[in-house]
N, C-alpha and C. Protein backbone atom coordinates (compact mmCIF):
# COMPACT_ATOMS: atom_id res chain seq x y z
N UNK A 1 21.98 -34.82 -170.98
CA UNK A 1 22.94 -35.90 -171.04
C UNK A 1 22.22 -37.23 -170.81
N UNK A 2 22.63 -38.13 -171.56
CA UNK A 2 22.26 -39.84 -171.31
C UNK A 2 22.49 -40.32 -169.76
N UNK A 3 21.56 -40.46 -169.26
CA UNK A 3 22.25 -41.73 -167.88
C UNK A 3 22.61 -42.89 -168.26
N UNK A 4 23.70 -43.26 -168.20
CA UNK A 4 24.76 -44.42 -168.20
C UNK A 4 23.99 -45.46 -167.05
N UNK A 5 22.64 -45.15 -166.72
CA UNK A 5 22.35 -46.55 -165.46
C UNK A 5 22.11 -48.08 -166.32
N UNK A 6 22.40 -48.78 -165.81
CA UNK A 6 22.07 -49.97 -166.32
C UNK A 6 20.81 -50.97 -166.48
N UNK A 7 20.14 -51.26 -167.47
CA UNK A 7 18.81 -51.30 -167.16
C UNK A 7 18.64 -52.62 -166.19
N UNK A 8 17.50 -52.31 -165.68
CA UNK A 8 16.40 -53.46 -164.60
C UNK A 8 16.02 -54.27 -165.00
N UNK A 9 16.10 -55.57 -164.75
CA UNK A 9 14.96 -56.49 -165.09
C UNK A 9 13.90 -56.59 -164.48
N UNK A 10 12.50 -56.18 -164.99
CA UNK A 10 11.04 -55.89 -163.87
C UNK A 10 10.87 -57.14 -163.29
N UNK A 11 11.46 -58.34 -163.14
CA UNK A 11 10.94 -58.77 -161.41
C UNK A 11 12.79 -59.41 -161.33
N UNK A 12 12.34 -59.97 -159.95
CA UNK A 12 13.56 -60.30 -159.24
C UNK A 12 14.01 -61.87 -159.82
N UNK A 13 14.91 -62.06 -159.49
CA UNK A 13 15.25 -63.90 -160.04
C UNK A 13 14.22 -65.07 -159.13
N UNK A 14 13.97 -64.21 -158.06
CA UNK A 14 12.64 -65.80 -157.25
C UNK A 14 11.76 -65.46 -158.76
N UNK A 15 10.93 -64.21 -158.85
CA UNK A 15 9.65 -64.02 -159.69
C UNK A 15 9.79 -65.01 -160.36
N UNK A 16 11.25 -64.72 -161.45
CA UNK A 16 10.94 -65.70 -162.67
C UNK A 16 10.80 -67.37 -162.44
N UNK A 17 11.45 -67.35 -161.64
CA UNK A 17 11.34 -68.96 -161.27
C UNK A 17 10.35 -69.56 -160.46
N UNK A 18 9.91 -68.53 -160.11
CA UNK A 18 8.32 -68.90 -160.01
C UNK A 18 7.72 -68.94 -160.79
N UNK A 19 7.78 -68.25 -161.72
CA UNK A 19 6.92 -68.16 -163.03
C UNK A 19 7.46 -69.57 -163.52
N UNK A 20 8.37 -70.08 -163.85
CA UNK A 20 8.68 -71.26 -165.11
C UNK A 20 8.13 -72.21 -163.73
N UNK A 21 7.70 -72.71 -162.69
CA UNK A 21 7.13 -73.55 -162.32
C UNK A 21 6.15 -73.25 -161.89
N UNK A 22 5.36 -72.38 -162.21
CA UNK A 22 3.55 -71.97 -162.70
C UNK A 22 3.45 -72.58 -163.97
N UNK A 23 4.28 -72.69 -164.86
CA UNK A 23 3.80 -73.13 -165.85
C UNK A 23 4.31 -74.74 -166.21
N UNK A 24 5.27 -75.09 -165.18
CA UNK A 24 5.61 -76.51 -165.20
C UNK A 24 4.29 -76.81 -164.67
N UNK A 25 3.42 -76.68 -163.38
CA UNK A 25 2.29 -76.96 -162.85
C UNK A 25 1.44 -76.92 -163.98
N UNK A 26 1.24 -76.04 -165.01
CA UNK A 26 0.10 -75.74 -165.42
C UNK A 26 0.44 -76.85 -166.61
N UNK A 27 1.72 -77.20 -167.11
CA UNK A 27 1.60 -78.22 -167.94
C UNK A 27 1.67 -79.74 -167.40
N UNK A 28 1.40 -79.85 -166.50
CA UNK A 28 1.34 -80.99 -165.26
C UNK A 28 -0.05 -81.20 -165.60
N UNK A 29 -0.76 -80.34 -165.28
CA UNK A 29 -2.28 -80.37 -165.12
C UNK A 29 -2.69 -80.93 -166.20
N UNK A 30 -2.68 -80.17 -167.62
CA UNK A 30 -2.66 -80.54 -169.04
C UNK A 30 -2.31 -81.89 -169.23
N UNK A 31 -1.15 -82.81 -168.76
CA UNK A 31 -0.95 -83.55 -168.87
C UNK A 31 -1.60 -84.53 -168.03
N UNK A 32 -2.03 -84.31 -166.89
CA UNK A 32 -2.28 -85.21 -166.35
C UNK A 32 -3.91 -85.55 -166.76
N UNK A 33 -4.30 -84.59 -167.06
CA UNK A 33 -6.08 -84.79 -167.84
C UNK A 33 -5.78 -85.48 -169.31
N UNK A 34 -4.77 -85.80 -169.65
CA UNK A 34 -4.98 -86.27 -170.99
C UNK A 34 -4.49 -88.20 -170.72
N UNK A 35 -4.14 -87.85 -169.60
CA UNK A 35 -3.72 -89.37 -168.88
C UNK A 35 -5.19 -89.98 -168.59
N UNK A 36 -6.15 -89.63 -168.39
CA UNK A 36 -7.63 -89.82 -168.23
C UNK A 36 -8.22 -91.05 -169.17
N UNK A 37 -8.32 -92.43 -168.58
CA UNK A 37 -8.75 -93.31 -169.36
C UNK A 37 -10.35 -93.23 -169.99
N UNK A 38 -11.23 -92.86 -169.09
CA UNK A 38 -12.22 -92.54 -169.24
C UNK A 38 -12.76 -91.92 -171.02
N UNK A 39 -13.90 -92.36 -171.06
CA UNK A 39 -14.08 -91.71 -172.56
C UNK A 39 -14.52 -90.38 -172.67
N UNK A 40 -13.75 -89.70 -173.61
CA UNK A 40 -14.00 -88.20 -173.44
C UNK A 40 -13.77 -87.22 -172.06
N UNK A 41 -12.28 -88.23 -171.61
CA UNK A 41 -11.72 -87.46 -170.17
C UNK A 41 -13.14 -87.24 -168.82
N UNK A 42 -13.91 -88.06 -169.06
CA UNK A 42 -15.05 -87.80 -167.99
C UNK A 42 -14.86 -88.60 -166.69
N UNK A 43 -13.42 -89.06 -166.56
CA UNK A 43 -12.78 -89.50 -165.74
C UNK A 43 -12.51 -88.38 -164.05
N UNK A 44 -11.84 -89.34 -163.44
CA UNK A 44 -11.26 -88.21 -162.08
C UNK A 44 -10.35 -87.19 -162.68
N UNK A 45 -9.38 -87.86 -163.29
CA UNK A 45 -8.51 -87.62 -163.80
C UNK A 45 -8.19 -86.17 -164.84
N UNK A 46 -9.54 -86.20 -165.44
CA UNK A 46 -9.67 -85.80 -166.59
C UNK A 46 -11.24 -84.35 -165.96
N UNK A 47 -11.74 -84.44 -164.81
CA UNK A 47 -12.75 -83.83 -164.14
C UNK A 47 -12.38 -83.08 -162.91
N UNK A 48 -11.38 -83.68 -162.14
CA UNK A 48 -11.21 -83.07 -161.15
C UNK A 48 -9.76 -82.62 -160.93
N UNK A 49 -8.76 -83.73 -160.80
CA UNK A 49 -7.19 -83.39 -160.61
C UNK A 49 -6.45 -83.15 -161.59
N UNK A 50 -6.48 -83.04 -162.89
CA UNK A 50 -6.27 -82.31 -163.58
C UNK A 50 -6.46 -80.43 -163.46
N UNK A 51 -7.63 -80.12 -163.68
CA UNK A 51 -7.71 -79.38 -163.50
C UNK A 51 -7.87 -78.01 -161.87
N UNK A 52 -7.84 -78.78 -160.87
CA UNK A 52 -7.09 -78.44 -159.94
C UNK A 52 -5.68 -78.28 -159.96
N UNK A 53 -4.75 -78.66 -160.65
CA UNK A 53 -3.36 -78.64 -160.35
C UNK A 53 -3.45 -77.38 -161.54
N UNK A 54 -4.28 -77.48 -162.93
CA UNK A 54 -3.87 -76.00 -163.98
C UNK A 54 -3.80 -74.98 -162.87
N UNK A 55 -5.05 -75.42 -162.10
CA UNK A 55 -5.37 -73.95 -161.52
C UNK A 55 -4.72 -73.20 -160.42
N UNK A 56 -4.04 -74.10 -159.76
CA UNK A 56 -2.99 -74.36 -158.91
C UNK A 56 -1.66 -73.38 -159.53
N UNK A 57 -1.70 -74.12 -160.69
CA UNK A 57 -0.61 -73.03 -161.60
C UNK A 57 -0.89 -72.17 -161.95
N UNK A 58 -1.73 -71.59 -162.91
CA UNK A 58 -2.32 -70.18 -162.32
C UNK A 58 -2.18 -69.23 -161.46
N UNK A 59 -2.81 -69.67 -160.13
CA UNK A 59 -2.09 -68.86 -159.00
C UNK A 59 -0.86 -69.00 -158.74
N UNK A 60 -0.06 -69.56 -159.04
CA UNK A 60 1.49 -69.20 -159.11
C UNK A 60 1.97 -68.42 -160.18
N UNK A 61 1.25 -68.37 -161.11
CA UNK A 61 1.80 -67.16 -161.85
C UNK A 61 1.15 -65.54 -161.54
N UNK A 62 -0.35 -65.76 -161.19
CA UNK A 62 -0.72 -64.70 -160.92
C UNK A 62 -0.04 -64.02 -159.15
N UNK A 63 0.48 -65.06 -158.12
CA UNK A 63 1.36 -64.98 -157.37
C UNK A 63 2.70 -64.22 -157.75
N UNK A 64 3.59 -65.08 -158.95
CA UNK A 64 4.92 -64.53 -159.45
C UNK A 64 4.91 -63.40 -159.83
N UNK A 65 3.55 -62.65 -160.44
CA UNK A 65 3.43 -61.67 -161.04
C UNK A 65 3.80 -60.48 -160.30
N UNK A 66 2.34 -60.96 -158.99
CA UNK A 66 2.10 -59.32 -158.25
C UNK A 66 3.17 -59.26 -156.76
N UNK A 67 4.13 -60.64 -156.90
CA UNK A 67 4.46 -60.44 -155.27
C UNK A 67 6.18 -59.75 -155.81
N UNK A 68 6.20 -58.33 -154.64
CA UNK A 68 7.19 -57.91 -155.05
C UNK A 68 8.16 -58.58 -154.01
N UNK A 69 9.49 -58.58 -154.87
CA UNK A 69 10.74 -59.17 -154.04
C UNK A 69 11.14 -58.49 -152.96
N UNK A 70 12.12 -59.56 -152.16
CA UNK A 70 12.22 -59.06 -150.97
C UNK A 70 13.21 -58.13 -150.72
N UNK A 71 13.88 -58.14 -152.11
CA UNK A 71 15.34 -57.22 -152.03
C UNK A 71 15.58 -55.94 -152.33
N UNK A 72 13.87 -55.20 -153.08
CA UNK A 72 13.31 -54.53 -153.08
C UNK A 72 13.30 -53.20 -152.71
């Protein structure tokens, strides 16, 4: 016989919304290196805080990914 259970969504509602602001961060980052006056982004901007904040996002997704919920 079929089980009538209703399917799961594999993570919880924090996960995902962690996830869509891992990737608001990570398009923060993107954006903010293209804000880089400097020629050929060899700026701060465009060298350092930029790409600290991608990476920043990153670990919030690789965070959203593996952390299981609390309701669990």
């Amino acid at each position: 016989m079929m089980n009538s259970k209703k399917s799961e969504l594999p993570f919880a509602s924090s996960n995902y919304v962690m996830m869509l602001t891992g990737i608001a961060v990570i398009l923060a980052g993107f954006l903010i290196m293209s804000f880089d006056a400097e020629e050929f982004g060899f700026g701060f901007l465009g060298l350092t805080l930029g790409p600290i904040v991608t990476i920043i996002g990153f670990i919030l997704e690789f965070w959203a990914i593996l952390r299981k919920p609390s309701d669990s």
